[in-house]
PDB file of N, CA and C in Angstrom:
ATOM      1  N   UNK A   1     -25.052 -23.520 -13.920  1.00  0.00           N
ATOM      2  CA  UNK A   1     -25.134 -23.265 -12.503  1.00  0.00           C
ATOM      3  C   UNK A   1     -23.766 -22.796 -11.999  1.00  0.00           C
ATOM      4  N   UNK A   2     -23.791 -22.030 -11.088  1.00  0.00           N
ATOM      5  CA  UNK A   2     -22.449 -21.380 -10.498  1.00  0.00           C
ATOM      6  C   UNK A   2     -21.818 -22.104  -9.500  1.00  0.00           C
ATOM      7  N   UNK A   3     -20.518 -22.300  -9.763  1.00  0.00           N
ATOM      8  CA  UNK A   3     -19.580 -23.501  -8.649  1.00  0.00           C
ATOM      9  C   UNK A   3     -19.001 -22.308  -7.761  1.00  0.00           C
ATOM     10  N   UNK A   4     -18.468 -22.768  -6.934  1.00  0.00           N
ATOM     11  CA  UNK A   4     -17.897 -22.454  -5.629  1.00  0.00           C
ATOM     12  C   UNK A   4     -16.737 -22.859  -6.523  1.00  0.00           C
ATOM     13  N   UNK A   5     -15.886 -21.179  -5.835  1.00  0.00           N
ATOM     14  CA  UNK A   5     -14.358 -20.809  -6.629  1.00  0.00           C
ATOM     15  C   UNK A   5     -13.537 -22.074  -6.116  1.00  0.00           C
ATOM     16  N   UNK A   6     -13.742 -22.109  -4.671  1.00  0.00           N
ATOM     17  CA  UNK A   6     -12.939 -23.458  -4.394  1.00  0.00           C
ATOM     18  C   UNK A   6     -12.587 -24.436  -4.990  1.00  0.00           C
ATOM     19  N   UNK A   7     -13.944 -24.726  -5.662  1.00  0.00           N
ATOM     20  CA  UNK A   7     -13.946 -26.177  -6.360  1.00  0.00           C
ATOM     21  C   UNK A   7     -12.978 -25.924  -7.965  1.00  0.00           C
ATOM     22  N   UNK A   8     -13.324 -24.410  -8.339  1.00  0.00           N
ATOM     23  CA  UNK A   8     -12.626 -23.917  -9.657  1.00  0.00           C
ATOM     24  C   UNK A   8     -11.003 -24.222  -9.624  1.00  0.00           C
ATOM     25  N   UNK A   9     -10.494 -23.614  -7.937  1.00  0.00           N
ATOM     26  CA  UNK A   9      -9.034 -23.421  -7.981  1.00  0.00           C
ATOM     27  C   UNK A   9      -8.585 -24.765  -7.557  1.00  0.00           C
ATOM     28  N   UNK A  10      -9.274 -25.813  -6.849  1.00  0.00           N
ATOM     29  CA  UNK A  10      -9.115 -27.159  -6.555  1.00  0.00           C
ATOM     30  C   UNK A  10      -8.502 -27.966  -8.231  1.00  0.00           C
ATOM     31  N   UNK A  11      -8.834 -27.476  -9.147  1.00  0.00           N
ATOM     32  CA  UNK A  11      -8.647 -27.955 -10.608  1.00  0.00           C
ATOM     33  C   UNK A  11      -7.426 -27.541 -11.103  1.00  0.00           C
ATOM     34  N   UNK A  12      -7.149 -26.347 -10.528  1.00  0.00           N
ATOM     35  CA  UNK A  12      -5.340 -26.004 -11.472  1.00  0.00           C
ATOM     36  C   UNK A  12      -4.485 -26.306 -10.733  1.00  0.00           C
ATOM     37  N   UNK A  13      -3.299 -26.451 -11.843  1.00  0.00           N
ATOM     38  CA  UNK A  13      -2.383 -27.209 -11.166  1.00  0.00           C
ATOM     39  C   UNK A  13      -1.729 -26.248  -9.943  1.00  0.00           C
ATOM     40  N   UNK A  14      -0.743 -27.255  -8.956  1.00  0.00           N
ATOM     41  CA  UNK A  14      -0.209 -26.395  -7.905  1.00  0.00           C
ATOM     42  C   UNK A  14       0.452 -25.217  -8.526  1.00  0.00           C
ATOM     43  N   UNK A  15       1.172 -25.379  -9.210  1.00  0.00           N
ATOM     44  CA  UNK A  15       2.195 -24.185 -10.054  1.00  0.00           C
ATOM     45  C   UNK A  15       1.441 -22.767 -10.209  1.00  0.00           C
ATOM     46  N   UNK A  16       0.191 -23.282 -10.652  1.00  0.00           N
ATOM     47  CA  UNK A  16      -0.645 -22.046 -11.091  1.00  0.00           C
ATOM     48  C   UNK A  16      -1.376 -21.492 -10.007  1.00  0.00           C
ATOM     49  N   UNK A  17      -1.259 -21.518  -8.940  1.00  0.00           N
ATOM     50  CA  UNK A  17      -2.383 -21.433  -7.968  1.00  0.00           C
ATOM     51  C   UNK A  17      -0.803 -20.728  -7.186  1.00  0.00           C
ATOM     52  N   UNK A  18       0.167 -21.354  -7.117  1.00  0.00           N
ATOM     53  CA  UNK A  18       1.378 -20.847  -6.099  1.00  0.00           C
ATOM     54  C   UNK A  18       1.612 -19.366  -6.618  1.00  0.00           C
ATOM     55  N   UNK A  19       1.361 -19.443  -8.368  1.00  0.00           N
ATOM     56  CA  UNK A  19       2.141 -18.058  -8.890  1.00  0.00           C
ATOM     57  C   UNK A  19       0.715 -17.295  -8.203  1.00  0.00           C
ATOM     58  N   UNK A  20      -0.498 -17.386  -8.848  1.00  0.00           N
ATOM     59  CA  UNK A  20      -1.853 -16.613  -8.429  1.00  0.00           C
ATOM     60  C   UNK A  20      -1.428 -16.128  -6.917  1.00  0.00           C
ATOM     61  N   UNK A  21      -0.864 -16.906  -6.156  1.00  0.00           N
ATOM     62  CA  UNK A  21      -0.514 -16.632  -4.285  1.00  0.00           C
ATOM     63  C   UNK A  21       0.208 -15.630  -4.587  1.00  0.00           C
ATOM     64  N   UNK A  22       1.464 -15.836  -5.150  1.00  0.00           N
ATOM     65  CA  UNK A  22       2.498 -15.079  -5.082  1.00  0.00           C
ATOM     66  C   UNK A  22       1.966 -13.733  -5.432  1.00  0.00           C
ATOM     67  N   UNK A  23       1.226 -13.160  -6.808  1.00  0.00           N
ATOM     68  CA  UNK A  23       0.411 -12.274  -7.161  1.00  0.00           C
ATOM     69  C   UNK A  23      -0.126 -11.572  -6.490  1.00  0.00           C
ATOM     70  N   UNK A  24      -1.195 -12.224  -5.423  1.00  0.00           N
ATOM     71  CA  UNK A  24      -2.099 -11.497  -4.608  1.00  0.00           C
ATOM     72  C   UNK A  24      -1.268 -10.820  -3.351  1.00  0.00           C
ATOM     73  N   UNK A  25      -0.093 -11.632  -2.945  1.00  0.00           N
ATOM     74  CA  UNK A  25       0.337 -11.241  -2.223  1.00  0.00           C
ATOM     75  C   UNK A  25       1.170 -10.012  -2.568  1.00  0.00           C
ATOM     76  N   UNK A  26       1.583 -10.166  -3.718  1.00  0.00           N
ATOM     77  CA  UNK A  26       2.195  -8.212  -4.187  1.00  0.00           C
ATOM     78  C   UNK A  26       1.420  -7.604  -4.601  1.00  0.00           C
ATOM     79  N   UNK A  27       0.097  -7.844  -4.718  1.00  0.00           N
ATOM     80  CA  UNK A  27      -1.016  -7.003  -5.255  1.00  0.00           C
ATOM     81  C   UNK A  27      -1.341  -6.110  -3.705  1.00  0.00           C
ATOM     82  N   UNK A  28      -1.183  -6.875  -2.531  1.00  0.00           N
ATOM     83  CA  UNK A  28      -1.534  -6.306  -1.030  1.00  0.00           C
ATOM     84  C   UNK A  28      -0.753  -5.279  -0.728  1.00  0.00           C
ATOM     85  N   UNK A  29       0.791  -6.049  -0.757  1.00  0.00           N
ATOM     86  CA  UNK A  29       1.558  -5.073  -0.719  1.00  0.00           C
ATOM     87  C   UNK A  29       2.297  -3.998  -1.005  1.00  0.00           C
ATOM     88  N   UNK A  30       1.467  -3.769  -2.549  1.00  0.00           N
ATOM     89  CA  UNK A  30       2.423  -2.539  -3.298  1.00  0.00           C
ATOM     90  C   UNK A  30       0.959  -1.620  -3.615  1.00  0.00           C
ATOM     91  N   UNK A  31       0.574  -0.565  -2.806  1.00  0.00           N
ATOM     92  CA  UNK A  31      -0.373  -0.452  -2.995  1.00  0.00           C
ATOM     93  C   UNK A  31      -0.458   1.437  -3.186  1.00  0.00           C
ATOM     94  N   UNK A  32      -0.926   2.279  -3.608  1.00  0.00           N
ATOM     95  CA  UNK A  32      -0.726   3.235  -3.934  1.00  0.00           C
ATOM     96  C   UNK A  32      -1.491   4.561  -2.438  1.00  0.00           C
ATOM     97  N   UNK A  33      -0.773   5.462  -2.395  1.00  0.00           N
ATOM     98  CA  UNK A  33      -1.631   6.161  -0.897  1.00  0.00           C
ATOM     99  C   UNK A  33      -3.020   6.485  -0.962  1.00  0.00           C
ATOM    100  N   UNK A  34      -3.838   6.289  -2.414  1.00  0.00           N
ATOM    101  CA  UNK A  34      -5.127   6.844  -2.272  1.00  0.00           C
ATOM    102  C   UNK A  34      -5.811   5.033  -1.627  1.00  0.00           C
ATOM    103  N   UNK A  35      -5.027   4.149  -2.544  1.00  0.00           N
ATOM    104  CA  UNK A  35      -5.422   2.581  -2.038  1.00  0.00           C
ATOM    105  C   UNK A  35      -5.299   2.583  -0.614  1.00  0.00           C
ATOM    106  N   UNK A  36      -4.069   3.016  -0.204  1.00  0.00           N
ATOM    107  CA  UNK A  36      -3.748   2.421   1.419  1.00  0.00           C
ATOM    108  C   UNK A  36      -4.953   3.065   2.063  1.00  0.00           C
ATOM    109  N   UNK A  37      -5.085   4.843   1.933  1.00  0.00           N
ATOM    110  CA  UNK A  37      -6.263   5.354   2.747  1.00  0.00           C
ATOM    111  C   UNK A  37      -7.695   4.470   2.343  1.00  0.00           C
ATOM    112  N   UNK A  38      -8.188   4.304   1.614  1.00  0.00           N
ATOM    113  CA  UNK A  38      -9.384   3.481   1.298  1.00  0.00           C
ATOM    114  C   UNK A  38      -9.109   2.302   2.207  1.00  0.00           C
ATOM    115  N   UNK A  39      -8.291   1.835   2.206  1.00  0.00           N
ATOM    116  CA  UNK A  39      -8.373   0.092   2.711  1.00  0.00           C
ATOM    117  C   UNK A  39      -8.845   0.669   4.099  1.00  0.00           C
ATOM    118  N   UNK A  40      -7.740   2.145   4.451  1.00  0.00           N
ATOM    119  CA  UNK A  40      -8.170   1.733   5.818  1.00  0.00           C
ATOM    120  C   UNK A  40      -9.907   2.704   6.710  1.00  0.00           C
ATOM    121  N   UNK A  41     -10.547   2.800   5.655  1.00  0.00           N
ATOM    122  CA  UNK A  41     -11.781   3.732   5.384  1.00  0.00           C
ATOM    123  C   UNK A  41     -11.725   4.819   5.617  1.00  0.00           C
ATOM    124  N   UNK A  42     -11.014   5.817   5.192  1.00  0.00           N
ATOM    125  CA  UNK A  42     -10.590   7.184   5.924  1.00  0.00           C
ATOM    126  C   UNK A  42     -11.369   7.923   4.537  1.00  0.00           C
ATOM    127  N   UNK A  43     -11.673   8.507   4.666  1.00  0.00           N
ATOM    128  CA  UNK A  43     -11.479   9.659   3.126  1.00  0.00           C
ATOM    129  C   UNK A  43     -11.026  11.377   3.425  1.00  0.00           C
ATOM    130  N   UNK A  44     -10.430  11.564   1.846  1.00  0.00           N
ATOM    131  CA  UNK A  44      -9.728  12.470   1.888  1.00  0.00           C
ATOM    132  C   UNK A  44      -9.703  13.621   2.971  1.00  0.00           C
ATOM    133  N   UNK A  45     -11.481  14.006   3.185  1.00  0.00           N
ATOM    134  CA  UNK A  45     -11.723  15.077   3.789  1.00  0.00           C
ATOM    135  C   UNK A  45     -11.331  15.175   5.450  1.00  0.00           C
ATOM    136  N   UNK A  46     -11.652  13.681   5.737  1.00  0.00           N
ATOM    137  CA  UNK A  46     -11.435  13.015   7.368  1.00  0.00           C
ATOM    138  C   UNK A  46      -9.492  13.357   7.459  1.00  0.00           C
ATOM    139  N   UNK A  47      -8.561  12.750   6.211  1.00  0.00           N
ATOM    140  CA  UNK A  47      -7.621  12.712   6.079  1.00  0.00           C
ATOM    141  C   UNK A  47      -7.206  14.134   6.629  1.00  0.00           C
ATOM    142  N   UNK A  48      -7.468  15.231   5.599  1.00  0.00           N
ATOM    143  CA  UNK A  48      -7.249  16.774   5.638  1.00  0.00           C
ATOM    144  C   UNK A  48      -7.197  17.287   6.855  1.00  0.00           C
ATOM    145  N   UNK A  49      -8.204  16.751   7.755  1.00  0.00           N
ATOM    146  CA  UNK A  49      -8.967  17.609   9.090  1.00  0.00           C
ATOM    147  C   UNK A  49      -7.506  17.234  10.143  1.00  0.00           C
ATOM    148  N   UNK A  50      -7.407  15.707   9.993  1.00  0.00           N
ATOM    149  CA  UNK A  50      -6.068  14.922  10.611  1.00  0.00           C
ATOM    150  C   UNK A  50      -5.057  15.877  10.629  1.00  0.00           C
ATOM    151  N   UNK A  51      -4.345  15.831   9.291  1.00  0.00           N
ATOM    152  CA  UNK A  51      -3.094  16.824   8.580  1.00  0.00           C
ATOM    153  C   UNK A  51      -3.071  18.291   9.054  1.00  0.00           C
ATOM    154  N   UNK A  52      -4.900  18.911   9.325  1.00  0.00           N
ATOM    155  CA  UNK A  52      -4.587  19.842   9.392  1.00  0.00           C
ATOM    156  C   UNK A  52      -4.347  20.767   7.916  1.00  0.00           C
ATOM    157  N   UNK A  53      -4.793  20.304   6.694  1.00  0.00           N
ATOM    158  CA  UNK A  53      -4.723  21.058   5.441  1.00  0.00           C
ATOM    159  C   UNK A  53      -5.685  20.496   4.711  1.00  0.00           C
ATOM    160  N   UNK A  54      -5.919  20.669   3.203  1.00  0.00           N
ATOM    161  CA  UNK A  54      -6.816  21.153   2.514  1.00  0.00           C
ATOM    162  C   UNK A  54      -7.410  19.379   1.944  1.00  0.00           C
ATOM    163  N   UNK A  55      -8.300  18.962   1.276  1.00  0.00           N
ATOM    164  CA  UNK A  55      -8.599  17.908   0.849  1.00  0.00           C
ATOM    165  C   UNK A  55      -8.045  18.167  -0.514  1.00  0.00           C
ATOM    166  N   UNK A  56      -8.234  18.993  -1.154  1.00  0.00           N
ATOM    167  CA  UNK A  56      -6.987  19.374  -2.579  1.00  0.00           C
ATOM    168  C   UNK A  56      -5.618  18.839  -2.180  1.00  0.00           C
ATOM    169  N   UNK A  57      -5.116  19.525  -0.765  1.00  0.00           N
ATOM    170  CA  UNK A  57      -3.699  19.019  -0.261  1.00  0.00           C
ATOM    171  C   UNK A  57      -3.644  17.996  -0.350  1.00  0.00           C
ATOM    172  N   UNK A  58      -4.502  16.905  -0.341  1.00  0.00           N
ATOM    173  CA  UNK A  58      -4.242  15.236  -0.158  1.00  0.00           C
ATOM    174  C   UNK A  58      -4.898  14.810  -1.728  1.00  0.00           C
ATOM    175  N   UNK A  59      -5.411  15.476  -1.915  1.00  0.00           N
ATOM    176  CA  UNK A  59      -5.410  14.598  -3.668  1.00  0.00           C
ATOM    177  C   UNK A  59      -4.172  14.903  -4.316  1.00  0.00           C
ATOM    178  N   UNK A  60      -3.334  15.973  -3.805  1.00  0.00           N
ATOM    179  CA  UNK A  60      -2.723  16.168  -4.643  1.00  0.00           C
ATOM    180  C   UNK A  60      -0.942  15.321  -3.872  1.00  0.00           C
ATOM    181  N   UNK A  61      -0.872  15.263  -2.674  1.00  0.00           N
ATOM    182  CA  UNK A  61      -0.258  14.028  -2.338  1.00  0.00           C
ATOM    183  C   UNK A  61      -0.587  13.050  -2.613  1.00  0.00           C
ATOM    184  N   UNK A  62      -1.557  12.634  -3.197  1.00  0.00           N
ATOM    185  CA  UNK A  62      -1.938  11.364  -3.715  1.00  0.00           C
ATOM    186  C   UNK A  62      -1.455  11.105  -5.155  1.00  0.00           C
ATOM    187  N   UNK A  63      -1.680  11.928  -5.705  1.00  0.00           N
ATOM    188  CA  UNK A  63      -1.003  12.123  -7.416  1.00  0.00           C
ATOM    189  C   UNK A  63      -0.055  12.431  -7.381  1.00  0.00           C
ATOM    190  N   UNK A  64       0.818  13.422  -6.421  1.00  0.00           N
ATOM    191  CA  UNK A  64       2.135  13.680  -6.628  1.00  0.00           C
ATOM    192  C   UNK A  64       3.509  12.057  -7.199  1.00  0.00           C
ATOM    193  N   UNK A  65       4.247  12.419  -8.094  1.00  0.00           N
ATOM    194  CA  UNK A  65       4.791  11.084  -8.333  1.00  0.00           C
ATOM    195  C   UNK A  65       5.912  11.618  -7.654  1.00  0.00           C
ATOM    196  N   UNK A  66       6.431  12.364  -6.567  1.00  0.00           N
ATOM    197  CA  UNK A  66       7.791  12.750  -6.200  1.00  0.00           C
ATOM    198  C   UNK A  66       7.430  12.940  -4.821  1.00  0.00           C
ATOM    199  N   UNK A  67       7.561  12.703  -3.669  1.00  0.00           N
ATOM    200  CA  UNK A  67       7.211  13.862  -2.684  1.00  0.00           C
ATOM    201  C   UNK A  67       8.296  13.149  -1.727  1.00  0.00           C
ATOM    202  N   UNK A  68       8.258  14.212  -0.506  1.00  0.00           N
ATOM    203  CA  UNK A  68       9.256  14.710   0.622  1.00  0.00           C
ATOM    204  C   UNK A  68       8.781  13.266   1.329  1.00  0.00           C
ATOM    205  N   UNK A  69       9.720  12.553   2.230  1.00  0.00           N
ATOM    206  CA  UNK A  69       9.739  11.334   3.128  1.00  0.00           C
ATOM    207  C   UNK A  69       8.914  11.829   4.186  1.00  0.00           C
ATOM    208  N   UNK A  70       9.137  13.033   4.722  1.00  0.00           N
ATOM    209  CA  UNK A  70       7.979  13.588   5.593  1.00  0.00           C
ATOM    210  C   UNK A  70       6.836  13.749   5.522  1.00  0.00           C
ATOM    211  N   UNK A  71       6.433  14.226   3.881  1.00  0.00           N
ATOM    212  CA  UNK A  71       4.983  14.287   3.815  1.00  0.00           C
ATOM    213  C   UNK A  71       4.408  13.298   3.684  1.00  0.00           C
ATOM    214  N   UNK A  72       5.426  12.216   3.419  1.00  0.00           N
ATOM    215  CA  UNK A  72       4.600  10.753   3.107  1.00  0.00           C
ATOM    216  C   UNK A  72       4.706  10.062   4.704  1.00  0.00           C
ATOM    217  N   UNK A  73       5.823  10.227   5.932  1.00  0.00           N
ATOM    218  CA  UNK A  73       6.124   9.857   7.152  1.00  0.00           C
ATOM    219  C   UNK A  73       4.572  10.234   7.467  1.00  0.00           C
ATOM    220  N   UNK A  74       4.190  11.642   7.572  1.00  0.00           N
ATOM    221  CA  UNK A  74       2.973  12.265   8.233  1.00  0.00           C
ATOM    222  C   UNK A  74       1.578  11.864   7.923  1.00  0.00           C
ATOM    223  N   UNK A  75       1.733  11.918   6.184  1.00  0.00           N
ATOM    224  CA  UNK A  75       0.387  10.829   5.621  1.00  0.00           C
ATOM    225  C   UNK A  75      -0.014   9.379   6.836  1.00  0.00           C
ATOM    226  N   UNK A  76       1.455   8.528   6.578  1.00  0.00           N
ATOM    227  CA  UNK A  76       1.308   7.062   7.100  1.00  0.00           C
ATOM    228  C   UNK A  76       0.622   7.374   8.368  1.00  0.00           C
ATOM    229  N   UNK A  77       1.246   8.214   8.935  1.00  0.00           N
ATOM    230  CA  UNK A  77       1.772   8.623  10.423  1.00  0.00           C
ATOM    231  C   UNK A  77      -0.398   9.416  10.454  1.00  0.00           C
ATOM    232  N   UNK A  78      -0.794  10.053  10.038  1.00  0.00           N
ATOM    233  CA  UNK A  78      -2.541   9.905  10.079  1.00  0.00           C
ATOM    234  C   UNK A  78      -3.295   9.094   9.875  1.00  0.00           C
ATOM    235  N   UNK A  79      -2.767   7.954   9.176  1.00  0.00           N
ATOM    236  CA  UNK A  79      -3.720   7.004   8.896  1.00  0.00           C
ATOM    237  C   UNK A  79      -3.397   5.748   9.862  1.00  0.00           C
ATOM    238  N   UNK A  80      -2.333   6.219  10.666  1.00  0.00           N
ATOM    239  CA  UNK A  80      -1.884   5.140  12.146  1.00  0.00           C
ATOM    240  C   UNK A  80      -1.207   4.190  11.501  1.00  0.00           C
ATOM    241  N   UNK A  81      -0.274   4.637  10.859  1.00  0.00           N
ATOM    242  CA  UNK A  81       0.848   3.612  10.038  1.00  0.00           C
ATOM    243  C   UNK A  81       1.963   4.391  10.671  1.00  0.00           C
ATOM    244  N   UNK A  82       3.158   3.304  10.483  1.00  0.00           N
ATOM    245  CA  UNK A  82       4.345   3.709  10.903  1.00  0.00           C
ATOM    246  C   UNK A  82       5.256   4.311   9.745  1.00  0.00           C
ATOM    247  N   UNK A  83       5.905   4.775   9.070  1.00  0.00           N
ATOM    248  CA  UNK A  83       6.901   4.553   7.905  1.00  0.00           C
ATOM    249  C   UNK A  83       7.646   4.088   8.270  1.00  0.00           C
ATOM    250  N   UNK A  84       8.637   2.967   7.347  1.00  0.00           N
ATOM    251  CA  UNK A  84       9.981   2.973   6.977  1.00  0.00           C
ATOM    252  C   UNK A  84      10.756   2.868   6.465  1.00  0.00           C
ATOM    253  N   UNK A  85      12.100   3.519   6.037  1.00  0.00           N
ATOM    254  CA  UNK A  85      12.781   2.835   5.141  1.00  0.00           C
ATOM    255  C   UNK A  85      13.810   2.909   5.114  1.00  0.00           C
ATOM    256  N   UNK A  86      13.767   1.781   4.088  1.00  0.00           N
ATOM    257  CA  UNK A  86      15.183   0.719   3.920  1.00  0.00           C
ATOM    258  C   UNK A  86      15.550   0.785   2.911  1.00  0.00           C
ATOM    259  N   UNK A  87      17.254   1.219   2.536  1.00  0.00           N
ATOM    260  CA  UNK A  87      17.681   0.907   1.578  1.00  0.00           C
ATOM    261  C   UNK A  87      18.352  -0.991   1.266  1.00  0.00           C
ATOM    262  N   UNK A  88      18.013  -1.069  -0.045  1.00  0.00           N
ATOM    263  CA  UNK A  88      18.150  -2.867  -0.093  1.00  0.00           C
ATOM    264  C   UNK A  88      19.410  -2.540  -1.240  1.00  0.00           C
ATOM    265  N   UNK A  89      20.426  -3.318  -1.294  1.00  0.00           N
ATOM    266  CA  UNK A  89      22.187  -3.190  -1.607  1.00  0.00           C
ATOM    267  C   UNK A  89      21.753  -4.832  -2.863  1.00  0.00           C
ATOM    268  N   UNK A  90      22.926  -4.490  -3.866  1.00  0.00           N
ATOM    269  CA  UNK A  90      22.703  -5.687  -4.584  1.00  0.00           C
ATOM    270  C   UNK A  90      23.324  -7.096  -3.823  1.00  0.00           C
ATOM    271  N   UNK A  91      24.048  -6.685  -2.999  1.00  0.00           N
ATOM    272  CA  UNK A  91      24.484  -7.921  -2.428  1.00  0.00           C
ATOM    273  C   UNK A  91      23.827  -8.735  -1.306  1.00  0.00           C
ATOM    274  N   UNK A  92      22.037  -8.063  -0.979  1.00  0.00           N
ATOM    275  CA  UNK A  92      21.405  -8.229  -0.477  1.00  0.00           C
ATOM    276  C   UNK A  92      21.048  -7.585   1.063  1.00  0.00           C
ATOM    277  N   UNK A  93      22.373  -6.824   1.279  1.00  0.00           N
ATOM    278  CA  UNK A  93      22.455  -6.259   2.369  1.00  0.00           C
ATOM    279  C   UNK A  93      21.284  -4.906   2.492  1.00  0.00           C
ATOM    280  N   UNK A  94      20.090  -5.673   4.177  1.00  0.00           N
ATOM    281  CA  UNK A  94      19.763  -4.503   4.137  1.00  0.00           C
ATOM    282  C   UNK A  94      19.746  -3.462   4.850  1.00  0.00           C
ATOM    283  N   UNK A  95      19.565  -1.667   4.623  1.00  0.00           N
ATOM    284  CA  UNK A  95      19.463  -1.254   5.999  1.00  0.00           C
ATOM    285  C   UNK A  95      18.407  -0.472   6.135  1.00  0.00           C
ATOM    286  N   UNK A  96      17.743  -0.039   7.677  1.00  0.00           N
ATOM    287  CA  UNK A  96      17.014   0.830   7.788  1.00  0.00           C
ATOM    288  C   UNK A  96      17.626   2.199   8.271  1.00  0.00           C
ATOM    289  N   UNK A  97      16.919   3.143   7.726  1.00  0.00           N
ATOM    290  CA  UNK A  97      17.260   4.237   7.548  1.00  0.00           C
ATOM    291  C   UNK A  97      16.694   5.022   8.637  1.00  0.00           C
ATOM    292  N   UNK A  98      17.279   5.887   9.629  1.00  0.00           N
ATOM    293  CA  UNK A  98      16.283   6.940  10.315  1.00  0.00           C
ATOM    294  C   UNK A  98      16.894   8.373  10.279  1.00  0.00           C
ATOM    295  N   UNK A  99      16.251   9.001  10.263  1.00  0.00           N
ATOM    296  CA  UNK A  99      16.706  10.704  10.135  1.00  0.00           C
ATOM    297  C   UNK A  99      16.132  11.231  11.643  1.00  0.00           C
TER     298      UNK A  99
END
C-alpha cells in the first residue's frame, strides 16, 4: 500500500532531509531560460511575438551557451523578470552592477 511521503521523510534523519532542503532549494534557483520560461507558462512562440523576433530566435537564445547581458536583460525583461548582476569578490564582497 502507498504511504504518504510525509510519513517517508518523517523517518530520515534531520541531516538528510536538511541536505535534500538545501538541494531543492538550488534546484529552484539555478534554472536554465527554456526552464525559467516554462515555469512561468509562456512558450516560445508567445515569447517571439513579445521580443518581436522569430521562435528559432528564442530556441536559439535558449541553447546559446554565450550571449549578450542584453539579450538575456530583454528575455527576463518579457517574461516580467527583472535582471541582475552582481559580481561576488573572494573576500566576499558584493557588487551590483548597472550599465
Amino acid at each position: 500500500m502507498a504511504k504518504p511521503l510525509t510519513e517517508l521523510t518523517n523517518k530520515l534523519s534531520k541531516k538528510v532531509n536538511a541536505t535534500a532542503s538545501v538541494k531543492a532549494a538550488e534546484m529552484l534557483t539555478e534554472m536554465d531560460l527554456a526552464k525559467i520560461r516554462k515555469s512561468r507558462s509562456i512558450t516560445q512562440n508567445k515569447l517571439a511575438k513579445i521580443l518581436h523576433v522569430t521562435q528559432p530566435s528564442i530556441a536559439q537564445i535558449e541553447n546559446r551557451g554565450d550571449t549578450y547581458i542584453s539579450t538575456l536583460k530583454n528575455y527576463i525583461h518579457a517574461l516580467g523578470g527583472e535582471l541582475e548582476l552582481i559580481a561576488i569578490f573572494p573576500d566576499g564582497t558584493k557588487i551590483n552592477i548597472h550599465q
